[in-house]
Protein backbone atom coordinates (compact mmCIF):
# COMPACT_ATOMS: atom_id res chain seq x y z
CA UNK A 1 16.02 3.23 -0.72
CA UNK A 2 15.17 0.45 -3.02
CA UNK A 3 16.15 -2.23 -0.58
CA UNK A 4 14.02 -0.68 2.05
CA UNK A 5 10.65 -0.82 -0.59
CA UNK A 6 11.47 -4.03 -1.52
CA UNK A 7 12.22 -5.82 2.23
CA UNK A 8 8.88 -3.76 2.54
CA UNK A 9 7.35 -6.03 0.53
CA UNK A 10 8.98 -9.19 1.83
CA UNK A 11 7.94 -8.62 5.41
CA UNK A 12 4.07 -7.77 4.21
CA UNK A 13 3.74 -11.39 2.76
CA UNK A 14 5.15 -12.96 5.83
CA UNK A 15 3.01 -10.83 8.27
CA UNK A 16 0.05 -11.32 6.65
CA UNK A 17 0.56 -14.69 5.46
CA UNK A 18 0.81 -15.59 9.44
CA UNK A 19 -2.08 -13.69 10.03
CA UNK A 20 -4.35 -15.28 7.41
CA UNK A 21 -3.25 -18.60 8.87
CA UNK A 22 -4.04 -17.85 11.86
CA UNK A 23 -7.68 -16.53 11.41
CA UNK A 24 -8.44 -19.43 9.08
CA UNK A 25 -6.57 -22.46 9.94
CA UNK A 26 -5.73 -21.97 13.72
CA UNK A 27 -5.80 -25.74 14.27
CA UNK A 28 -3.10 -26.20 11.73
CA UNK A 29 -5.94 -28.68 10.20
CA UNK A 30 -3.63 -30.38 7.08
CA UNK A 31 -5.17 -30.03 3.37
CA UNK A 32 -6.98 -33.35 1.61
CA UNK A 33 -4.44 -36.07 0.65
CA UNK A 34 -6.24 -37.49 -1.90
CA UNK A 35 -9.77 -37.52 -3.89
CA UNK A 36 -11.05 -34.49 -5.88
CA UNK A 37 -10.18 -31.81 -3.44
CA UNK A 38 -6.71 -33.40 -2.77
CA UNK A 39 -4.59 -30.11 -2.25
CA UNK A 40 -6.92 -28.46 -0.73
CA UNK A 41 -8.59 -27.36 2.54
CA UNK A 42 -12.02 -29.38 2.67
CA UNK A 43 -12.67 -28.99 6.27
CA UNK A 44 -15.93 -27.21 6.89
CA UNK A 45 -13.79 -25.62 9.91
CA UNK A 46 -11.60 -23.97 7.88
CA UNK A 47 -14.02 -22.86 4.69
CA UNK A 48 -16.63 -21.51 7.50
CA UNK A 49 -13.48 -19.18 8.55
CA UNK A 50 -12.76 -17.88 4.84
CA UNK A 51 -15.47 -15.27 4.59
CA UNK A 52 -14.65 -13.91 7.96
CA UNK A 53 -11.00 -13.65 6.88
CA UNK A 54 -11.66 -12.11 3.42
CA UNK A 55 -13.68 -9.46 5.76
CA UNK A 56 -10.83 -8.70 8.26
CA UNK A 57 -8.20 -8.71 5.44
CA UNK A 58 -10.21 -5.97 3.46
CA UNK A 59 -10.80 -3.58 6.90
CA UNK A 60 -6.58 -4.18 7.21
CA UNK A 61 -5.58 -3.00 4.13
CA UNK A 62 -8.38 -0.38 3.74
CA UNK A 63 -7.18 1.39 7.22
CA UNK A 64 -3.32 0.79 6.02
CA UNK A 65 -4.35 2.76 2.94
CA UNK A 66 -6.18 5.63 5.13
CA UNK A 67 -3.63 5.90 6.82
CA UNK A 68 -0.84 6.06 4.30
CA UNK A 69 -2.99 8.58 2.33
CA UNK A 70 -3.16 10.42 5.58
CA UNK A 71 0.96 11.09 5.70
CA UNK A 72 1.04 11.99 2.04
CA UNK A 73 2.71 15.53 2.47
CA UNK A 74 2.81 18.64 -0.46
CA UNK A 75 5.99 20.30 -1.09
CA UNK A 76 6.00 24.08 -0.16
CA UNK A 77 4.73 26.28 -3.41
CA UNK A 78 7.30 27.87 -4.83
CA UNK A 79 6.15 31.38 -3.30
CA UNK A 80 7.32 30.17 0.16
CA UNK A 81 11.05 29.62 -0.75
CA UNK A 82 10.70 33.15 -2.95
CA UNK A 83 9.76 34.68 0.42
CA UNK A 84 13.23 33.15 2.03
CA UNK A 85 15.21 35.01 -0.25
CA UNK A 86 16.34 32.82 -3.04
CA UNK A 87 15.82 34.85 -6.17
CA UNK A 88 17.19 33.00 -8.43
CA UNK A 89 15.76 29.33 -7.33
CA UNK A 90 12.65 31.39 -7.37
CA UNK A 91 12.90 32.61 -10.75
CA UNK A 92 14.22 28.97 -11.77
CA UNK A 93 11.01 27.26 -10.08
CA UNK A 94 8.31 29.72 -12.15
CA UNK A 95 9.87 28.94 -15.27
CA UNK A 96 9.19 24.77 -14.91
CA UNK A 97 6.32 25.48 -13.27
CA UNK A 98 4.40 27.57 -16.12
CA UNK A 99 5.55 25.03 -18.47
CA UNK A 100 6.46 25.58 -22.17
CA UNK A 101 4.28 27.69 -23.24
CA UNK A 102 4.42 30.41 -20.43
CA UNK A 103 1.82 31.60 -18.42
CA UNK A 104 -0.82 30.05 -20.52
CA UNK A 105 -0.37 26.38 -19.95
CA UNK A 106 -0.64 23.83 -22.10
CA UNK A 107 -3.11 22.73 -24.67
């Protein structure tokens, strides 16, 4: 399971790191060779793009995060699997359920 969460996170920096280059840099312009900006992008082409991007990025990850809190899913309460017949998981549930201090909760 743990290699699946982290190849999970492998594969989301390559995809979007494609995409972002894509929406901001699609003419694979190169970065400034030398001066004060040497590094870095300086074409108005590309810094025009980076608002837009920022905007597309943050509608991405905010569906991605609809939709993931969309397939959370709640275990059954504990009065389902009492109604299949297993007394003593039953009984075995209640008691970590209510805690320890009973019925009452905590304080």
């Amino acid at each position: 399971m743990a290699g699946i969460v982290v190849s999970g996170f492998g594969f989301g920096a390559f995809f979007f790191n494609q995409l972002q280059t894509s929406l901001a840099n699609p003419g694979d312009l190169p970065v400034a060779r030398n001066g004060t900006h040497e590094g870095y992008f300086d074409s108005e082409e590309v810094l025009g793009r980076v608002p837009g991007l920022l905007r597309i990025l943050a509608a991405t990850y905010g569906g991605l995060l609809l939709l993931g809190a969309a397939l959370l899913l709640q275990d059954a309460p504990p009065s389902r699997q009492c109604r299949l017949g297993v007394e003593q998981m039953c009984e075995r549930v209640a008691v970590v359920a209510a805690g320890p201090l009973g019925e009452r909760g905590s304080v």
